[in-house]
Every structure is written in structure tokens, then in C-alpha cells.
PDB file of N, CA and C in Angstrom:
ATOM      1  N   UNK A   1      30.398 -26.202 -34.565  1.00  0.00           N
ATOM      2  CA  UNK A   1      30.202 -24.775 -34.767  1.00  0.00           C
ATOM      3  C   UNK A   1      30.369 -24.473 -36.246  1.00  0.00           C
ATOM      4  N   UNK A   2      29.261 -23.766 -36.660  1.00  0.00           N
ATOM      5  CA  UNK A   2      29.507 -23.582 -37.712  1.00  0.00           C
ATOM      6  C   UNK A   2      30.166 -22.005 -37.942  1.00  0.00           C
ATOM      7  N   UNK A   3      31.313 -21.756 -39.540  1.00  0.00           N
ATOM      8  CA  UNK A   3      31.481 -20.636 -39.631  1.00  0.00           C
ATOM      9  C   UNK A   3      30.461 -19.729 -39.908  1.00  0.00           C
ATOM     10  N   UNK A   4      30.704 -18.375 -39.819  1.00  0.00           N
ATOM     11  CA  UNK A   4      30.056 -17.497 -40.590  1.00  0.00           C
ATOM     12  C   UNK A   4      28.674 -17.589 -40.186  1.00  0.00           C
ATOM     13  N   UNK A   5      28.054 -18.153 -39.274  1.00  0.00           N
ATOM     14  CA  UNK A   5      26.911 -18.187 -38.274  1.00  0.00           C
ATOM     15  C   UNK A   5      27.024 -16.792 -37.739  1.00  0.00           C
ATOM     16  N   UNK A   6      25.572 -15.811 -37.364  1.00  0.00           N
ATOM     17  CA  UNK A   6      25.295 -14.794 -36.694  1.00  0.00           C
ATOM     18  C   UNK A   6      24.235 -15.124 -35.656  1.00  0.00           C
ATOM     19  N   UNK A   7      24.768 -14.613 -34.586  1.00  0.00           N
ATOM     20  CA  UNK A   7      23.804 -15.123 -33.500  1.00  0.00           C
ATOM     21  C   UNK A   7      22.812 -13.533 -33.165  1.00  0.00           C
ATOM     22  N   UNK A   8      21.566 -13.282 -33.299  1.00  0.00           N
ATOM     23  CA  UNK A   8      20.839 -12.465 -32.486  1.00  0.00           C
ATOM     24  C   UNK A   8      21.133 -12.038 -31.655  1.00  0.00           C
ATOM     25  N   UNK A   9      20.694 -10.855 -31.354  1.00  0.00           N
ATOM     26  CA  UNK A   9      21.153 -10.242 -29.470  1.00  0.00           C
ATOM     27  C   UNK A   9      19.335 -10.434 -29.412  1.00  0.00           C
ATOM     28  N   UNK A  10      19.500 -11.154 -27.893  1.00  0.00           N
ATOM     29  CA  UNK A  10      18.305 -11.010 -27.313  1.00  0.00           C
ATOM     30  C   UNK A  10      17.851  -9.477 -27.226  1.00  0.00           C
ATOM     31  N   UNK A  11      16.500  -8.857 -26.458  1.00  0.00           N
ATOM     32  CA  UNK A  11      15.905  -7.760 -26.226  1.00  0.00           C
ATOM     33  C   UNK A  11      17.319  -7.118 -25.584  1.00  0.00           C
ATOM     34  N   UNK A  12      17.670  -7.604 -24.530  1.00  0.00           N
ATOM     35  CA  UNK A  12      18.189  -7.436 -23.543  1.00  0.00           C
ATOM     36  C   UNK A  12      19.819  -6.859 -23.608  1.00  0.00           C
ATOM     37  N   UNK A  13      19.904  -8.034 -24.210  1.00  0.00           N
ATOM     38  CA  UNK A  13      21.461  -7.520 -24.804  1.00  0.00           C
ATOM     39  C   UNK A  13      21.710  -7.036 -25.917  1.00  0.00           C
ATOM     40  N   UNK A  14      20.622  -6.263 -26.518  1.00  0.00           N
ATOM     41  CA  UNK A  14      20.566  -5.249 -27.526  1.00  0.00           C
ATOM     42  C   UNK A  14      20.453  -3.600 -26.755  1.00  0.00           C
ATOM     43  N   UNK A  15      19.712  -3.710 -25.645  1.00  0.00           N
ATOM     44  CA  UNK A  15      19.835  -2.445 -24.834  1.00  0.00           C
ATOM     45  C   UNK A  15      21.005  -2.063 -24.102  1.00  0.00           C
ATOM     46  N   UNK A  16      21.542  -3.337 -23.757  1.00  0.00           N
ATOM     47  CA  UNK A  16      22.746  -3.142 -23.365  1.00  0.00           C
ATOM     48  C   UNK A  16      23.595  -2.939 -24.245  1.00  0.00           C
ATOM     49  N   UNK A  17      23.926  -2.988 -25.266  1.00  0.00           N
ATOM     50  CA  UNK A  17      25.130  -2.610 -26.320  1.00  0.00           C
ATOM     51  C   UNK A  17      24.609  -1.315 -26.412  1.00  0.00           C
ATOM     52  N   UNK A  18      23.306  -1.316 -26.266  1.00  0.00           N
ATOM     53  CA  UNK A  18      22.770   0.551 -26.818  1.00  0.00           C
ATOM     54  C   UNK A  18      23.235   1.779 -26.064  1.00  0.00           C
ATOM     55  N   UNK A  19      23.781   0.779 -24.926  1.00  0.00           N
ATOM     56  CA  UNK A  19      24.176   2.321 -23.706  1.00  0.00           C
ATOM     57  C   UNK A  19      22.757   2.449 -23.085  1.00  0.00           C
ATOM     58  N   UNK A  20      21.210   1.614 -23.464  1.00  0.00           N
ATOM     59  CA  UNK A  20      19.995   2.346 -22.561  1.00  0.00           C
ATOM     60  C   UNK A  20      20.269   1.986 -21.435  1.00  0.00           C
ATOM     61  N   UNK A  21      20.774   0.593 -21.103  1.00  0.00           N
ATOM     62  CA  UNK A  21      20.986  -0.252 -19.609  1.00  0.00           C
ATOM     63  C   UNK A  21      22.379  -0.116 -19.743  1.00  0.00           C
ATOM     64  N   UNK A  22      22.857   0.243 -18.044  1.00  0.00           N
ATOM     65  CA  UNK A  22      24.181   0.418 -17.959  1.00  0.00           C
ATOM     66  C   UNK A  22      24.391  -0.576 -16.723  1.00  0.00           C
ATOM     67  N   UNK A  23      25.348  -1.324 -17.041  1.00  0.00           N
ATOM     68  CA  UNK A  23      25.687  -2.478 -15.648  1.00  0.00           C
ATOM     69  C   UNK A  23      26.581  -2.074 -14.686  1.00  0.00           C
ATOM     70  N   UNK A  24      26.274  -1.854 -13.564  1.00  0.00           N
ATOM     71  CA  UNK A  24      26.906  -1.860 -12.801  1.00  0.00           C
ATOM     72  C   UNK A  24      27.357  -2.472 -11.426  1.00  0.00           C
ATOM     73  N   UNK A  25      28.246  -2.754 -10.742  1.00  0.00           N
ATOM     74  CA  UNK A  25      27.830  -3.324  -9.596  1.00  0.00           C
ATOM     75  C   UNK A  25      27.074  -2.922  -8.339  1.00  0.00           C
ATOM     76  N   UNK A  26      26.089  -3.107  -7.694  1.00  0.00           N
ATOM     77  CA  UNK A  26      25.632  -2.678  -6.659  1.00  0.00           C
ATOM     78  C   UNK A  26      25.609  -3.625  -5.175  1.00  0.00           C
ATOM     79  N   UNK A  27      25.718  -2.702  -4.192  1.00  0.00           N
ATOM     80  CA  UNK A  27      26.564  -3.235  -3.308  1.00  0.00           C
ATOM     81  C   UNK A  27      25.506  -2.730  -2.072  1.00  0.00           C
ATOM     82  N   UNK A  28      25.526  -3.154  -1.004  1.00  0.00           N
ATOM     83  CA  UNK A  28      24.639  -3.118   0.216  1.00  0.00           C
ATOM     84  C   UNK A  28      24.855  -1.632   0.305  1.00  0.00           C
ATOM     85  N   UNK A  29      25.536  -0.264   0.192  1.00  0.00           N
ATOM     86  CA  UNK A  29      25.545   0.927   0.568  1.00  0.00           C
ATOM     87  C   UNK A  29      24.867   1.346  -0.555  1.00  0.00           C
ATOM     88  N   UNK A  30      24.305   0.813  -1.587  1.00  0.00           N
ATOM     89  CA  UNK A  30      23.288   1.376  -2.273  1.00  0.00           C
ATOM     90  C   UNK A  30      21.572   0.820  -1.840  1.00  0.00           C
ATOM     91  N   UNK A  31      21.830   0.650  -1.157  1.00  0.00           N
ATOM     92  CA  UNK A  31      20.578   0.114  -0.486  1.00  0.00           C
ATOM     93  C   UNK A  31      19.527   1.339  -0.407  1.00  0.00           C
ATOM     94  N   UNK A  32      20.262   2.420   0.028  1.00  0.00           N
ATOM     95  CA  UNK A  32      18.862   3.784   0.225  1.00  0.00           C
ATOM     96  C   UNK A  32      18.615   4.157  -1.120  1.00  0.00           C
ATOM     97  N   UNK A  33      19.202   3.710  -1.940  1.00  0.00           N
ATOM     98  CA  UNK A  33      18.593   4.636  -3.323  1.00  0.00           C
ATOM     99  C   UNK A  33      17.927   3.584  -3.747  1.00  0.00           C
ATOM    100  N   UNK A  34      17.317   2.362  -3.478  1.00  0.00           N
ATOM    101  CA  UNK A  34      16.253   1.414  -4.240  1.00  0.00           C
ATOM    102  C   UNK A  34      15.175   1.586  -3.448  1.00  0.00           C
ATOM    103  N   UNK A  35      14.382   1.438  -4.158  1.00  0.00           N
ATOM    104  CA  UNK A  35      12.775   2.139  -3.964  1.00  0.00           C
ATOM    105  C   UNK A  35      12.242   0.818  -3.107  1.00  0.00           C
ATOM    106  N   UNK A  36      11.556   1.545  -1.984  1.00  0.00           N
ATOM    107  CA  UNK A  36      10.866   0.574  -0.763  1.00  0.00           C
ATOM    108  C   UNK A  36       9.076   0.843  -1.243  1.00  0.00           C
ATOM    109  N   UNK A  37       9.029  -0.659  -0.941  1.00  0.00           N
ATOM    110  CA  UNK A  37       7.350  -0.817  -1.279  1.00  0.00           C
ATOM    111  C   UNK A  37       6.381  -1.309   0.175  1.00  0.00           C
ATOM    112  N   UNK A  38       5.355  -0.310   0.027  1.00  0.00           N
ATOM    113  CA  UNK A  38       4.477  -0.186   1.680  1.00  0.00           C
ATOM    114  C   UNK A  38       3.480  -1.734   1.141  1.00  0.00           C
ATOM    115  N   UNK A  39       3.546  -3.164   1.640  1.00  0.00           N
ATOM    116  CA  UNK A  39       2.779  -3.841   1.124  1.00  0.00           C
ATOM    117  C   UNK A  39       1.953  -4.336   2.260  1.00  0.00           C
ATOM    118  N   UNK A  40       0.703  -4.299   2.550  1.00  0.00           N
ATOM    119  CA  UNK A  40       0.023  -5.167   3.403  1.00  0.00           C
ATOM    120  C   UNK A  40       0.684  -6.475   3.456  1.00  0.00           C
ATOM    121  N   UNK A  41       0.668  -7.190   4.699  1.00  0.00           N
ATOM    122  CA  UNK A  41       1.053  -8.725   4.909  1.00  0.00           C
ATOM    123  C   UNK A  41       0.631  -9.484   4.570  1.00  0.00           C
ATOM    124  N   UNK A  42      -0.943  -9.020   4.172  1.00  0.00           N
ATOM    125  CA  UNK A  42      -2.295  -9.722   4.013  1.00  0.00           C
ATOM    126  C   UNK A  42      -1.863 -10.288   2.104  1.00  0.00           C
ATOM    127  N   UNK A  43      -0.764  -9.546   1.359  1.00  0.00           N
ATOM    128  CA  UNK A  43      -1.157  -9.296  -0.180  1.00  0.00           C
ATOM    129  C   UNK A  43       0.108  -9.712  -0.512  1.00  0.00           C
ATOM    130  N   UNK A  44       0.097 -10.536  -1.609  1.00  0.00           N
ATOM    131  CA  UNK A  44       1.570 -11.211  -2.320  1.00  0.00           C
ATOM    132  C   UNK A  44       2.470  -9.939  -3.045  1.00  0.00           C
ATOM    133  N   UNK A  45       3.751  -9.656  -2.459  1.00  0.00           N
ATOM    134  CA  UNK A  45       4.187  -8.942  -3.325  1.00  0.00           C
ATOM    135  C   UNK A  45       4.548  -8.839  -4.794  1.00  0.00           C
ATOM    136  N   UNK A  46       4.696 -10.412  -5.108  1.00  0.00           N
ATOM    137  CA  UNK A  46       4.599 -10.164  -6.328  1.00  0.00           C
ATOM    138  C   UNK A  46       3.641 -10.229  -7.579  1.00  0.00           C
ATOM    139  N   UNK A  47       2.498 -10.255  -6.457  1.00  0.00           N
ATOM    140  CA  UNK A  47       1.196 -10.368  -7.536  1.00  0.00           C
ATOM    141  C   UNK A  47       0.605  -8.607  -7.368  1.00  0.00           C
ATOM    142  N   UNK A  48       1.645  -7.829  -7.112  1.00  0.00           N
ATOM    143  CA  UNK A  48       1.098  -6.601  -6.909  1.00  0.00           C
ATOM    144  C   UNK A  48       1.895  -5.786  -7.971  1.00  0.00           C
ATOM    145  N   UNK A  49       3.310  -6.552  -7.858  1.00  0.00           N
ATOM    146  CA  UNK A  49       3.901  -6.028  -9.113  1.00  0.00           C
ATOM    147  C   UNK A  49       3.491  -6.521 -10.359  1.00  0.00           C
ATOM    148  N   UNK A  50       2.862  -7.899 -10.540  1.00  0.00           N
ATOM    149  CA  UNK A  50       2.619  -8.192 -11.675  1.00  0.00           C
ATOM    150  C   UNK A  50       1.504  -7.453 -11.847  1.00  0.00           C
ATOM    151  N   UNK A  51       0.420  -6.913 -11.059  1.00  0.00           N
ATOM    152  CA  UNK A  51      -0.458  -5.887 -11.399  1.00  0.00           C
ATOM    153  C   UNK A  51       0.259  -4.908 -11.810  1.00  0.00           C
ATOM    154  N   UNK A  52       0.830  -4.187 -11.161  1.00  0.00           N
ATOM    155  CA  UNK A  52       1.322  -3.049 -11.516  1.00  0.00           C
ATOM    156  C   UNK A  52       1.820  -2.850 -13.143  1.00  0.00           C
ATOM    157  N   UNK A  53       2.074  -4.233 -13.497  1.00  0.00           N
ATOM    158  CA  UNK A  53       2.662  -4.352 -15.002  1.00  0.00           C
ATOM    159  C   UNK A  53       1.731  -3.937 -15.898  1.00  0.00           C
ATOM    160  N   UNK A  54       0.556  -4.753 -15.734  1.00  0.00           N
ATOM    161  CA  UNK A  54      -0.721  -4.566 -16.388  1.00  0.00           C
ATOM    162  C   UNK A  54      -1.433  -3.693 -16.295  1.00  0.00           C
ATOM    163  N   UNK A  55      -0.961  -2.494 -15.618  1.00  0.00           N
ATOM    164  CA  UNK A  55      -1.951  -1.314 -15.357  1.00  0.00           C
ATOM    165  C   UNK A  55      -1.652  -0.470 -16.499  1.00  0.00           C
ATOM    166  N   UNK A  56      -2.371   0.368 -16.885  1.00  0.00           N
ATOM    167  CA  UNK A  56      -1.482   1.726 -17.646  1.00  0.00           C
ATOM    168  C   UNK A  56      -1.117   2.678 -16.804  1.00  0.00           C
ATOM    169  N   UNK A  57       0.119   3.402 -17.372  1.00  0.00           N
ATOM    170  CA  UNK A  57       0.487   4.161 -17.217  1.00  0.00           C
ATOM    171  C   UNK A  57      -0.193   5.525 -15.995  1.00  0.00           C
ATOM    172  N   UNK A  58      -1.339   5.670 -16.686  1.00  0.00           N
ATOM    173  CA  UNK A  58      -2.241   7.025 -15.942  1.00  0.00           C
ATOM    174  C   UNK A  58      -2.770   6.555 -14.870  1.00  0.00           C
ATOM    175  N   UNK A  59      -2.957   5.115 -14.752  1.00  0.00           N
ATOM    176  CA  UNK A  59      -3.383   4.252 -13.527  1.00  0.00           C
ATOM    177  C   UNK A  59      -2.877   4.849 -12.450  1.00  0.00           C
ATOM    178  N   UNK A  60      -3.739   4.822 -11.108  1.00  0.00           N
ATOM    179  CA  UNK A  60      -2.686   5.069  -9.456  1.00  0.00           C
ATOM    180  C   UNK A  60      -2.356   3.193  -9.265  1.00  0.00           C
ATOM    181  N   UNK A  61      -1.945   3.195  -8.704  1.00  0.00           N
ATOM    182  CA  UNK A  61      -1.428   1.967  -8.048  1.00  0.00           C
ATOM    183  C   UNK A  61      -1.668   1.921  -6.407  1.00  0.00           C
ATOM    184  N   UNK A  62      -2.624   1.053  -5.625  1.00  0.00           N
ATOM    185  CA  UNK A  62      -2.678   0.962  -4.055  1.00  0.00           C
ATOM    186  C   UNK A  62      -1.113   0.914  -3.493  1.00  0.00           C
ATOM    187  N   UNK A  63      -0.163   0.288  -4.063  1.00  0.00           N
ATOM    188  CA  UNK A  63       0.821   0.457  -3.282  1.00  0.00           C
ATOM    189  C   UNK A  63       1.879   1.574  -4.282  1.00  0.00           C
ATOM    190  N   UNK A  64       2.494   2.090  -3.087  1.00  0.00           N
ATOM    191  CA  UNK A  64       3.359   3.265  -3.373  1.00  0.00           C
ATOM    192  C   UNK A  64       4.845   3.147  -2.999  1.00  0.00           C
ATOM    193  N   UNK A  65       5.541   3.566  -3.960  1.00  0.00           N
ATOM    194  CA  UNK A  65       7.015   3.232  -3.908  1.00  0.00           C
ATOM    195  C   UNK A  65       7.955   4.613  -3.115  1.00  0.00           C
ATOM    196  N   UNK A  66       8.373   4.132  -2.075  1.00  0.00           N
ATOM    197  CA  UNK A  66       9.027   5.657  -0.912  1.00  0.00           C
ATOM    198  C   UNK A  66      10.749   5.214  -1.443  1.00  0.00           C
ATOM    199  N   UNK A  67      11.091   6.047  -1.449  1.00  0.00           N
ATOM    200  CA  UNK A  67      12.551   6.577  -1.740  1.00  0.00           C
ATOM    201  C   UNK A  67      13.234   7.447  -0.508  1.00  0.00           C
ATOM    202  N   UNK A  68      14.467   7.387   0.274  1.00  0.00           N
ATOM    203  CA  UNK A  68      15.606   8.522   0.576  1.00  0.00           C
ATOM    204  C   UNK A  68      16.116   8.907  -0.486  1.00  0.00           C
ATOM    205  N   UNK A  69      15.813   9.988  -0.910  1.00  0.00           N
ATOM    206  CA  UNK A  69      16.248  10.778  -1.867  1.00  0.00           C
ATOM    207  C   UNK A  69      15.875  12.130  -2.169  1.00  0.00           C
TER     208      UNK A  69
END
């Protein structure tokens, strides 16, 4: 190890020192406040989110995210 070395904060753990991301623990009674996704059986869920990544913004999206809330 060298002295006087500075290590980078990743993306990640730069938002987190920022206060934007706040950690917390979440626990099975938070279950109704995470957003449920309507996906055909027929369609990979996660090739729907990786669409969803690539869409813009003003885009609709075929699948829709339902909330209790």
C-alpha cells in the first residue's frame, strides 16, 4: 500500500456520499410499495427492461408499472 494514494469514488459511491441515493434496509413489508410489472409469459423480462432503458423518455412503454399506493 502505498501512502498518500487517492482512490476515486465510483459513479455510485459518489451519489451516495451526495445524499442523491439513500441506503436503506428493505424488508418483505415493503413489498407493496415496489412497483409490479404486467409482463406477457410469452416476453423476457429483462429484455423489456433493457428496452425500456433505451427508449426516451417521451416514449410509452407496452409494459406498465402498477403500484398500491
Amino acid at each position: 500500500m502505498t501512502t498518500g494514494s487517492v482512490r476515486e469514488f465510483s459513479r455510485y459511491e459518489s451519489l451516495v456520499t451526495g445524499g442523491a441515493i439513500r441506503l436503506t434496509g428493505t424488508t418483505t413489508n415493503d413489498l407493496d410499495r415496489l412497483p409490479r410489472y404486467d409482463v406477457p409469459p410469452e416476453v423476457s423480462p429483462l429484455d423489456l427492461l433493457l428496452a425500456d432503458r433505451r427508449m426516451p423518455e417521451s416514449a410509452d412503454s407496452s409494459v406498465t408499472a402498477s403500484g398500491a399506493g
